[in-house]
PDB file of N, CA and C in Angstrom:
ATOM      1  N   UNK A   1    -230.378 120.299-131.899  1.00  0.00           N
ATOM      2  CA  UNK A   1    -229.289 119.435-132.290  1.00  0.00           C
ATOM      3  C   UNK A   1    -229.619 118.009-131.842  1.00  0.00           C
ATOM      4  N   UNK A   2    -229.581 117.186-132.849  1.00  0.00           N
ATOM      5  CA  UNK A   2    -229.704 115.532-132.706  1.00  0.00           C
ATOM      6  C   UNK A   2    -228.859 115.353-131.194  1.00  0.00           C
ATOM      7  N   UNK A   3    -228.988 113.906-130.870  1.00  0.00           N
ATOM      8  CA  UNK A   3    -227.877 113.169-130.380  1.00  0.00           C
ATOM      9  C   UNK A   3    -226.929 112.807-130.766  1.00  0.00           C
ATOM     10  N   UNK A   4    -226.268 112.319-131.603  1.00  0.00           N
ATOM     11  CA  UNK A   4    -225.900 111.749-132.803  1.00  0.00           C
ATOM     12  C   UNK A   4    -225.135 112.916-132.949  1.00  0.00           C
ATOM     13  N   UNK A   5    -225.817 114.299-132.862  1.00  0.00           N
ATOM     14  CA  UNK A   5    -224.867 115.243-133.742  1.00  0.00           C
ATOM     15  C   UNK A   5    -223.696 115.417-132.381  1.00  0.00           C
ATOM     16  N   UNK A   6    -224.428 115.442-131.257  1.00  0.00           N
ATOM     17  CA  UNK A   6    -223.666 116.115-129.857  1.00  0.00           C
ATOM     18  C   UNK A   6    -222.655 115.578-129.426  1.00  0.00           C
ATOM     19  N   UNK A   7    -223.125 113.909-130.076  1.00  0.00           N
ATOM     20  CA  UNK A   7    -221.706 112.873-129.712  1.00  0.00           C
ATOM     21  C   UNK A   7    -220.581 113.308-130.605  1.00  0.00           C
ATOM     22  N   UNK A   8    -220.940 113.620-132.093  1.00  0.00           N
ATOM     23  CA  UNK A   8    -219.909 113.352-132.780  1.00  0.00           C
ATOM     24  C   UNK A   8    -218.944 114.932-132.372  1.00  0.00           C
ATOM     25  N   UNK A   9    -220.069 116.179-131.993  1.00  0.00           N
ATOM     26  CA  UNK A   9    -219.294 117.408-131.796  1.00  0.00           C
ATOM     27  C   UNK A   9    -218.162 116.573-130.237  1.00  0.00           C
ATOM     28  N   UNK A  10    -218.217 116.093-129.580  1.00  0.00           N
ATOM     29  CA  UNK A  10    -217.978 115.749-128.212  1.00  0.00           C
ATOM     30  C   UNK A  10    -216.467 114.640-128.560  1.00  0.00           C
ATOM     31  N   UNK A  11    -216.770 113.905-129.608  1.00  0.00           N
ATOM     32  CA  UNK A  11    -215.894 112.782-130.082  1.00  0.00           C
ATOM     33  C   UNK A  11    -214.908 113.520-130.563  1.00  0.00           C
ATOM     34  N   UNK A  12    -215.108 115.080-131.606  1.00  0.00           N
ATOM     35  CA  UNK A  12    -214.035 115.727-132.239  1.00  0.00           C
ATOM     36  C   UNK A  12    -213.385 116.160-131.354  1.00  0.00           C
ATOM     37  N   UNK A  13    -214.199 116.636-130.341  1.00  0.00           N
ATOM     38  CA  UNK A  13    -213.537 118.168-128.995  1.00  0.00           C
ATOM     39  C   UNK A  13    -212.812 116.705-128.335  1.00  0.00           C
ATOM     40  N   UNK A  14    -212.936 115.573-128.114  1.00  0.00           N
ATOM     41  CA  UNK A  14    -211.674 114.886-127.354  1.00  0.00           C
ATOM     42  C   UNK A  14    -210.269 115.357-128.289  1.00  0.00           C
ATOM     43  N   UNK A  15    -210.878 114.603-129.355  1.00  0.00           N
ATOM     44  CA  UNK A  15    -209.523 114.350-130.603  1.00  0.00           C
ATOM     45  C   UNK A  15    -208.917 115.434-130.404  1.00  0.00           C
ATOM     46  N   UNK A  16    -209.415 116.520-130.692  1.00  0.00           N
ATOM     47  CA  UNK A  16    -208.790 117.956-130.221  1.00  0.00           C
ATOM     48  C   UNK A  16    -208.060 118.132-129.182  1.00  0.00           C
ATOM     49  N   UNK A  17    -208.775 118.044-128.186  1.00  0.00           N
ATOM     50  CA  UNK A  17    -207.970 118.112-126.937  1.00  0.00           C
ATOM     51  C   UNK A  17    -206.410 117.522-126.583  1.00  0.00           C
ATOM     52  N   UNK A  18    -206.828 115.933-127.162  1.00  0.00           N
ATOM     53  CA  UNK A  18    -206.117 115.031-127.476  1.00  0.00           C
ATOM     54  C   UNK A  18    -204.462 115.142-128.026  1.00  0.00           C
ATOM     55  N   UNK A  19    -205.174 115.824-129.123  1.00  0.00           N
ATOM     56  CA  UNK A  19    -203.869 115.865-130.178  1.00  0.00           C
ATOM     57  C   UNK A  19    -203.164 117.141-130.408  1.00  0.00           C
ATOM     58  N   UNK A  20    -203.528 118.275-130.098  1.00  0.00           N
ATOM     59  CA  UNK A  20    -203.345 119.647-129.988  1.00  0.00           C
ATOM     60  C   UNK A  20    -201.756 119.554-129.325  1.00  0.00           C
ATOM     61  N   UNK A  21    -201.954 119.476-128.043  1.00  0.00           N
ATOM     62  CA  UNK A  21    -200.979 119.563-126.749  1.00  0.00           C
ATOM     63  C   UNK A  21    -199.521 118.596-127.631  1.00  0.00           C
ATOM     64  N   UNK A  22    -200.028 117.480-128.063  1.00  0.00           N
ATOM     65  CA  UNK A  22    -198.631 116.567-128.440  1.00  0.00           C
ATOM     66  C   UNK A  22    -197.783 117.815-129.816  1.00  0.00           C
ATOM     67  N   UNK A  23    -198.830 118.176-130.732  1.00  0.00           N
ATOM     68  CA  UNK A  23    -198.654 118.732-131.837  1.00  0.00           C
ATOM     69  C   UNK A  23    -197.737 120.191-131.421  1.00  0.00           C
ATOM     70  N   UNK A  24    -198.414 120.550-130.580  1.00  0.00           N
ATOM     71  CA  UNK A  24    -198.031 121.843-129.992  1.00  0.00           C
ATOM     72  C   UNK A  24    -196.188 121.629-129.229  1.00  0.00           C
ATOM     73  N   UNK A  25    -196.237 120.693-128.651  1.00  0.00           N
ATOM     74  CA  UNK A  25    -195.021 120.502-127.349  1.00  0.00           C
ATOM     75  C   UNK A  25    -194.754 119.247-128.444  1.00  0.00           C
ATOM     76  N   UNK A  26    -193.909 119.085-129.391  1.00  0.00           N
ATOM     77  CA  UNK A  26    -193.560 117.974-130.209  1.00  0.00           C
ATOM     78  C   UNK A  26    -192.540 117.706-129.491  1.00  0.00           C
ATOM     79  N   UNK A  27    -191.167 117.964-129.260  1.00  0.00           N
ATOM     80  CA  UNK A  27    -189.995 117.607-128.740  1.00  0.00           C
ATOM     81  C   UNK A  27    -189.968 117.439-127.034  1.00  0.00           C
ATOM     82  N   UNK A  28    -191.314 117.893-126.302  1.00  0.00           N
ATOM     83  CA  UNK A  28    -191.327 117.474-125.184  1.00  0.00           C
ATOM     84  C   UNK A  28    -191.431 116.310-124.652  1.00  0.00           C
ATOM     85  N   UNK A  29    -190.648 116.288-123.339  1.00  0.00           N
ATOM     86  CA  UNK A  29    -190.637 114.906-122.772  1.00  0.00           C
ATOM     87  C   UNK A  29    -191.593 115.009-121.509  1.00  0.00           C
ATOM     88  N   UNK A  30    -192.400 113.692-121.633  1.00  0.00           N
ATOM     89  CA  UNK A  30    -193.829 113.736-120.549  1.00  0.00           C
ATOM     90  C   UNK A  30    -192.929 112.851-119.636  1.00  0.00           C
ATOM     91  N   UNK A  31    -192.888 113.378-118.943  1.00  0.00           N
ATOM     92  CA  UNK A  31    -193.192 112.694-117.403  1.00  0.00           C
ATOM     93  C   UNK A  31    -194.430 112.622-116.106  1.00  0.00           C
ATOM     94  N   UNK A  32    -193.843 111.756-115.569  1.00  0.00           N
ATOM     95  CA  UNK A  32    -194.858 111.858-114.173  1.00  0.00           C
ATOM     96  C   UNK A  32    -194.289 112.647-113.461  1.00  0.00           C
ATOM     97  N   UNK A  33    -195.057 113.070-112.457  1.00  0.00           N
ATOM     98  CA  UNK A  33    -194.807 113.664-111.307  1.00  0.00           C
ATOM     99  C   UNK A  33    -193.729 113.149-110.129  1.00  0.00           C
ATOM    100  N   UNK A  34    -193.975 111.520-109.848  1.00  0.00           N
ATOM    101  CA  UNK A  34    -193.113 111.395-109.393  1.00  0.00           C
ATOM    102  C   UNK A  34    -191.606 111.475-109.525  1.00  0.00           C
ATOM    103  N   UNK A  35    -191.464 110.978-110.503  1.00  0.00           N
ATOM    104  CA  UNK A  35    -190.095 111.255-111.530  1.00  0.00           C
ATOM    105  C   UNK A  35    -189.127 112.723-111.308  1.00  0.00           C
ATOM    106  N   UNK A  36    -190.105 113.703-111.283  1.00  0.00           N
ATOM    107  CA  UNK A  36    -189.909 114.995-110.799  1.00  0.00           C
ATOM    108  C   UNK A  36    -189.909 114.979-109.283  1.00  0.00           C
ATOM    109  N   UNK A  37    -190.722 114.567-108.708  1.00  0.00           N
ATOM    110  CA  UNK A  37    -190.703 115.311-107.377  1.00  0.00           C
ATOM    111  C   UNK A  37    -188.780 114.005-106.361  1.00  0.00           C
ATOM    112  N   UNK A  38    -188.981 113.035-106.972  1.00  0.00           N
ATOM    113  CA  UNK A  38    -187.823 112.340-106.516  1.00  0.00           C
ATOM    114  C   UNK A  38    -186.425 112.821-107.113  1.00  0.00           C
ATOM    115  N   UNK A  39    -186.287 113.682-108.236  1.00  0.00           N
ATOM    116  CA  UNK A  39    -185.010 114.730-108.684  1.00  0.00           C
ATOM    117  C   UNK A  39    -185.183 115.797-107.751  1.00  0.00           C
ATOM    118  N   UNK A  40    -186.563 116.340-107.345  1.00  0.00           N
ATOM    119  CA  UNK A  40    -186.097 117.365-106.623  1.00  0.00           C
ATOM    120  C   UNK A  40    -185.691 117.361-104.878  1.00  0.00           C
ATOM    121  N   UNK A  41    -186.413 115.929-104.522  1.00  0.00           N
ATOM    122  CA  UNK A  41    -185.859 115.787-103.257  1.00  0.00           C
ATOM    123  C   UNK A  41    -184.818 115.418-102.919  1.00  0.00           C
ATOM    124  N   UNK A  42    -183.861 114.764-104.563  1.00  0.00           N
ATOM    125  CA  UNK A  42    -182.000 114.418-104.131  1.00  0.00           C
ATOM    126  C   UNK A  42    -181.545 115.665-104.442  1.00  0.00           C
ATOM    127  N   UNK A  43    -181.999 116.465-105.072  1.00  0.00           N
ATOM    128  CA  UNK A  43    -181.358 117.555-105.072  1.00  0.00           C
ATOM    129  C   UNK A  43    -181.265 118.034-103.617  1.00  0.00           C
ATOM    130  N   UNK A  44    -182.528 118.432-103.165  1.00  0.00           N
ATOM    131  CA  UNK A  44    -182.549 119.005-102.024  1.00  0.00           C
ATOM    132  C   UNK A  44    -181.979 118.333-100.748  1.00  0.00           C
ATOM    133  N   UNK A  45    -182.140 116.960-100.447  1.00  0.00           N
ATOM    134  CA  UNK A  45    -181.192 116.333 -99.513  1.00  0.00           C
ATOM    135  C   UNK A  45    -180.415 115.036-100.177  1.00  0.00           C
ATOM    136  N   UNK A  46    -179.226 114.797-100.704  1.00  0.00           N
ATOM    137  CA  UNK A  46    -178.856 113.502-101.073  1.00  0.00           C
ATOM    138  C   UNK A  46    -179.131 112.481-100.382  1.00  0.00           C
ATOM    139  N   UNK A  47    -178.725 112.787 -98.972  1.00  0.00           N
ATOM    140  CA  UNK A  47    -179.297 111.845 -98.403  1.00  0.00           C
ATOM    141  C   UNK A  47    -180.448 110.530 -97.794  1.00  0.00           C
ATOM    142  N   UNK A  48    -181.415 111.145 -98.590  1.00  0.00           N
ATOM    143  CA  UNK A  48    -182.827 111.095 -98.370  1.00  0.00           C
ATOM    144  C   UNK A  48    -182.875 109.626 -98.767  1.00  0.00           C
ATOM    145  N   UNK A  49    -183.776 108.495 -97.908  1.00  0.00           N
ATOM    146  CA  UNK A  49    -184.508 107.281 -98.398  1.00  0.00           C
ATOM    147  C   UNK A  49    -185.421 107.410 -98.445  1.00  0.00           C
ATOM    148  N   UNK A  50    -185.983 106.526 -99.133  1.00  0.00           N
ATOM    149  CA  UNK A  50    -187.925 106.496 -99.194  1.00  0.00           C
ATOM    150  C   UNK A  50    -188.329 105.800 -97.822  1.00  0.00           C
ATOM    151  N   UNK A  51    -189.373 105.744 -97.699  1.00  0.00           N
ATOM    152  CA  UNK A  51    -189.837 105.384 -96.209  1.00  0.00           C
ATOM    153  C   UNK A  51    -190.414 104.030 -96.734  1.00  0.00           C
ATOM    154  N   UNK A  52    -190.517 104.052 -97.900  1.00  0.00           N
ATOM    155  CA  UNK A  52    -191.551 102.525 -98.426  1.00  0.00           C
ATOM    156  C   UNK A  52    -191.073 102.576 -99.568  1.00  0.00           C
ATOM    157  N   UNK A  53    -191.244 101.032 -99.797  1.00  0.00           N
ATOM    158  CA  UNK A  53    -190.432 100.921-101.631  1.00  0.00           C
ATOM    159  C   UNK A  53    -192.156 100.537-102.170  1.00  0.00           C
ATOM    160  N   UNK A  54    -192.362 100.054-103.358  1.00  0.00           N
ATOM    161  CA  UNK A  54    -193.126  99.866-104.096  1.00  0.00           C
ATOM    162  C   UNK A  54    -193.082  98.086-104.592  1.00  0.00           C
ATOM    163  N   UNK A  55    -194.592  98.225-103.512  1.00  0.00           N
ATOM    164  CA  UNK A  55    -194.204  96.338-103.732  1.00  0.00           C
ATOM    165  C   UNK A  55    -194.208  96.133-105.074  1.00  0.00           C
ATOM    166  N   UNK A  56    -194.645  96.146-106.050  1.00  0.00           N
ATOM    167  CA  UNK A  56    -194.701  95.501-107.732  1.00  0.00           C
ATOM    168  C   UNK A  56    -193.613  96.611-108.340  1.00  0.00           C
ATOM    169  N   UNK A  57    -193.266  96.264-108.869  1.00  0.00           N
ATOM    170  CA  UNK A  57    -192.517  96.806-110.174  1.00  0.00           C
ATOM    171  C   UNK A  57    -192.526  96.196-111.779  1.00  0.00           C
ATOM    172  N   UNK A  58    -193.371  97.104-112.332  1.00  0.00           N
ATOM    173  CA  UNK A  58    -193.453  96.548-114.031  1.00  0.00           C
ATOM    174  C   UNK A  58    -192.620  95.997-114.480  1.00  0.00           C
ATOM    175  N   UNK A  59    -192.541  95.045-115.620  1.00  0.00           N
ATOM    176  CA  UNK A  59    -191.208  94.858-115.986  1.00  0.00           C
ATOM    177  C   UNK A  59    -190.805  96.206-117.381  1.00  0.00           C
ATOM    178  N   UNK A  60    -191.660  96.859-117.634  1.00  0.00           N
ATOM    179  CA  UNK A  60    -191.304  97.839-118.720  1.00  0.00           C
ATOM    180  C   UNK A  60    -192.456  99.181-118.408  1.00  0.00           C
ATOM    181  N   UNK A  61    -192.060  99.965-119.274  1.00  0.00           N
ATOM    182  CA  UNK A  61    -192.922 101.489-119.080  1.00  0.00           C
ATOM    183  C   UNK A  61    -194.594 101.390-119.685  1.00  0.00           C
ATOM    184  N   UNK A  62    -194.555 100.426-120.916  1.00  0.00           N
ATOM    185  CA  UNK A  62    -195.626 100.292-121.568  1.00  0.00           C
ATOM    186  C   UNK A  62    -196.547  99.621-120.859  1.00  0.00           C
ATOM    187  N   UNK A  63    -196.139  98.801-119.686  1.00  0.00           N
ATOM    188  CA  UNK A  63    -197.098  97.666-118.911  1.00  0.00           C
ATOM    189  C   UNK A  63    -196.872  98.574-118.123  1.00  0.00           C
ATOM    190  N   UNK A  64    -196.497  99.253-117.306  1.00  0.00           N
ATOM    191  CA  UNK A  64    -196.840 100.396-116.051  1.00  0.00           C
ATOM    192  C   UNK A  64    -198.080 101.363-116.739  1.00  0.00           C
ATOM    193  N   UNK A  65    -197.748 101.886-117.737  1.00  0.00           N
ATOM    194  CA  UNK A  65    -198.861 102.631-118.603  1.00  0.00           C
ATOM    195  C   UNK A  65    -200.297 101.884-118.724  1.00  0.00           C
ATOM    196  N   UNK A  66    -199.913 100.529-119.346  1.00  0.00           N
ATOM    197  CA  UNK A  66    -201.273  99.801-119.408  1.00  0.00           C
ATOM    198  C   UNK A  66    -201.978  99.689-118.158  1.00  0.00           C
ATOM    199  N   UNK A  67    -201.143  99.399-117.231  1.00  0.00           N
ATOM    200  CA  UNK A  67    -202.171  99.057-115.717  1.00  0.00           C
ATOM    201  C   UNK A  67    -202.379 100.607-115.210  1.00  0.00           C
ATOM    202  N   UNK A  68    -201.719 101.843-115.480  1.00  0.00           N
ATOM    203  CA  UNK A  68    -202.653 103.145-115.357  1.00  0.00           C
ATOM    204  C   UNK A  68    -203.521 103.671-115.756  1.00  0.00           C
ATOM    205  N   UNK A  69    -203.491 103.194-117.457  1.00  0.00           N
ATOM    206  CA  UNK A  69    -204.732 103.444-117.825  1.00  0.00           C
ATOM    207  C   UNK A  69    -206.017 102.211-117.519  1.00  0.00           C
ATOM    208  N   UNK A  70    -205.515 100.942-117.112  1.00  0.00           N
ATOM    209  CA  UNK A  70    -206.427 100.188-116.628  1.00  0.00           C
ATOM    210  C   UNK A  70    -207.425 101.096-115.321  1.00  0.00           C
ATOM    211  N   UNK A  71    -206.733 101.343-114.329  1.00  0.00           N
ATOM    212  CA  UNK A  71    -207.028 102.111-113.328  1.00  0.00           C
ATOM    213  C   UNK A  71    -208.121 103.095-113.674  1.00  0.00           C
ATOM    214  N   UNK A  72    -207.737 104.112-114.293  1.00  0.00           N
ATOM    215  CA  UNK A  72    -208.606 105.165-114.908  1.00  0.00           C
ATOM    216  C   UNK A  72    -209.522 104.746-115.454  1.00  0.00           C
ATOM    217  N   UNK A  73    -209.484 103.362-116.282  1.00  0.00           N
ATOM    218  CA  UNK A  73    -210.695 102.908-116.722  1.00  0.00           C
ATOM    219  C   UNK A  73    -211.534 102.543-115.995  1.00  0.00           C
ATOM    220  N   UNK A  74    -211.520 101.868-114.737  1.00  0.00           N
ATOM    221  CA  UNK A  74    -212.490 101.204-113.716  1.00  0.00           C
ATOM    222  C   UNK A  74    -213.001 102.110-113.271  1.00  0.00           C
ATOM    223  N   UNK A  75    -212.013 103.019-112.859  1.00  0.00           N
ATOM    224  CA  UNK A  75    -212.745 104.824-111.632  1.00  0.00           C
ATOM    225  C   UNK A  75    -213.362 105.320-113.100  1.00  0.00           C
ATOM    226  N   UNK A  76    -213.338 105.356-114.272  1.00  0.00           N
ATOM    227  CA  UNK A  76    -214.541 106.228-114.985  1.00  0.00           C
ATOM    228  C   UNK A  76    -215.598 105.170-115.011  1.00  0.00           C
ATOM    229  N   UNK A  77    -215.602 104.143-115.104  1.00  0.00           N
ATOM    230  CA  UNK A  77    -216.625 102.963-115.111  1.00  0.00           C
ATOM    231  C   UNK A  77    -217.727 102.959-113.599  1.00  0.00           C
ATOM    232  N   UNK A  78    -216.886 103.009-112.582  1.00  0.00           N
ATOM    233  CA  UNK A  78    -217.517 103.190-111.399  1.00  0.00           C
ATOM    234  C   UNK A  78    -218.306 104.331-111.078  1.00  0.00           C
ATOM    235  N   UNK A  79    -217.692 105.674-111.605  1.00  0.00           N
ATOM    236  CA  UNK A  79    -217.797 107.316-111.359  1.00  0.00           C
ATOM    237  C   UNK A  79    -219.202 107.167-112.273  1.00  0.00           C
ATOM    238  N   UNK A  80    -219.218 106.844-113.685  1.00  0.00           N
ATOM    239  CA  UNK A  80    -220.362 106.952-114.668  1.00  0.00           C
ATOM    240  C   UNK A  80    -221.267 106.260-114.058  1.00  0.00           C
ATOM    241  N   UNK A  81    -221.211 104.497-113.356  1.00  0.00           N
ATOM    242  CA  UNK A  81    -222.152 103.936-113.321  1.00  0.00           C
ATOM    243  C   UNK A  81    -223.054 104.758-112.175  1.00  0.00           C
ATOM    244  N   UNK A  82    -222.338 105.358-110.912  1.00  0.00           N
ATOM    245  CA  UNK A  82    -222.907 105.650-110.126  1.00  0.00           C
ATOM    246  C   UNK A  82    -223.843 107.204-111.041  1.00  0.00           C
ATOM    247  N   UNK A  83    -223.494 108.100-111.873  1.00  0.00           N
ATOM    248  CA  UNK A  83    -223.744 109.035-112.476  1.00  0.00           C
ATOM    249  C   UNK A  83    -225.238 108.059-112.736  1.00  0.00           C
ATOM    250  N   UNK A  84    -225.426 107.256-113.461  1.00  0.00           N
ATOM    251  CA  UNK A  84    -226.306 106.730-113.924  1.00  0.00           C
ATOM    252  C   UNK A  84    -226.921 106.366-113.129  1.00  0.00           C
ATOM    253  N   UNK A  85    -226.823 105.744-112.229  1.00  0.00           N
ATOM    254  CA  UNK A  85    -228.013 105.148-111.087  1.00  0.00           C
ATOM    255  C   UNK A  85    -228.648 106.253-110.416  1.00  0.00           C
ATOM    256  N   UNK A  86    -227.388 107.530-110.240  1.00  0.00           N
ATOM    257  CA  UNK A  86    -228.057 108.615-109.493  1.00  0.00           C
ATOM    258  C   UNK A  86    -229.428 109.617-110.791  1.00  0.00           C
ATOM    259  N   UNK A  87    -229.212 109.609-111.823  1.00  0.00           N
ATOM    260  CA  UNK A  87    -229.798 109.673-112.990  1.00  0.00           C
ATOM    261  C   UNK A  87    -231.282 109.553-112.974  1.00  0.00           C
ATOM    262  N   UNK A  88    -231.246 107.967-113.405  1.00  0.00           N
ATOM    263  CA  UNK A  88    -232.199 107.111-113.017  1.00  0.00           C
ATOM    264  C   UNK A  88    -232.837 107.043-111.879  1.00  0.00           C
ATOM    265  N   UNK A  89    -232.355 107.628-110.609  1.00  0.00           N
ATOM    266  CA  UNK A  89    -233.867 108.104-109.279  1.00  0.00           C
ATOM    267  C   UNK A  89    -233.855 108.913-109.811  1.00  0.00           C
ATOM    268  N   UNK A  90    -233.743 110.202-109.747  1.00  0.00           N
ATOM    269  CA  UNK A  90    -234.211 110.983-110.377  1.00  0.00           C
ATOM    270  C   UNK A  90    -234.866 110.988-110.969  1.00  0.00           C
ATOM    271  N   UNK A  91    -235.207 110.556-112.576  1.00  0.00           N
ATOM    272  CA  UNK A  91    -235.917 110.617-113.325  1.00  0.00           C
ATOM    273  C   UNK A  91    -237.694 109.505-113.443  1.00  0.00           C
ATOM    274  N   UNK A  92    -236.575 108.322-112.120  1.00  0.00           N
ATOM    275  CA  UNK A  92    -238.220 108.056-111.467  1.00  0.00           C
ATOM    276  C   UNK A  92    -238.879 108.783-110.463  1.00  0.00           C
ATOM    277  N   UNK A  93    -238.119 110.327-110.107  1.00  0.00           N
ATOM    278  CA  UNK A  93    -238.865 110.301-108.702  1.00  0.00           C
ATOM    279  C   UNK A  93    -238.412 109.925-107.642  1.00  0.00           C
ATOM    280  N   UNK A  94    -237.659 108.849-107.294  1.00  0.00           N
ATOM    281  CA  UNK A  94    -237.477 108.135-106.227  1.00  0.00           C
ATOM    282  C   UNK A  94    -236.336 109.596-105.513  1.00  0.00           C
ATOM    283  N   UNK A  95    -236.716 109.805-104.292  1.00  0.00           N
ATOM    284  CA  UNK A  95    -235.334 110.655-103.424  1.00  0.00           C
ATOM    285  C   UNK A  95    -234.182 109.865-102.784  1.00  0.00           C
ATOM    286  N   UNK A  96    -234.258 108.842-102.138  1.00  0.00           N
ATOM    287  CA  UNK A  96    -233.004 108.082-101.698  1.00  0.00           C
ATOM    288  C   UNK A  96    -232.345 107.255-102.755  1.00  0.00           C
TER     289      UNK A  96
END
């Protein structure tokens, strides 16, 4: 199998992955985790404060989203580059 062919099998299996889950769970509502875990701790004590607030606050959901997926973008950028440098000794030989 080409390269070319492995990307494009690899490009579909995202799309797949991708789009399956929304198609599948249509009327579901995504949340975060936190969202959940702060319903379940007023449930469990009303009383409860946070110990720390959150210095920034977005002004909307779509710019909280954008700067998460910003995030994820740098840690796969960093995670790959190092993938690659570690790669590259390797394939010269070099051990450290």
């Amino acid at each position: 199998m080409k390269l070319w062919q492995k990307n494009l099998l690899l490009f579909i299996l995202v799309v797949v992955i991708t789009i399956v889950p929304l198609y599948i769970a249509r009327g579901a509502e995504f949340g975060g985790a936190d969202g959940e875990a702060e319903g379940l701790i007023t449930e469990i004590n009303s009383d409860y404060e946070p110990w720390a607030a959150s210095p920034f606050e977005p002004p909307s959901g779509e710019i909280e989203s954008l700067l998460f997926a910003l995030q994820a973008a740098i840690g796969a950028g960093v995670i790959g580059f190092g993938f690659g440098r570690l790669s590259a000794k390797h394939k010269a030989g070099e051990t450290t």
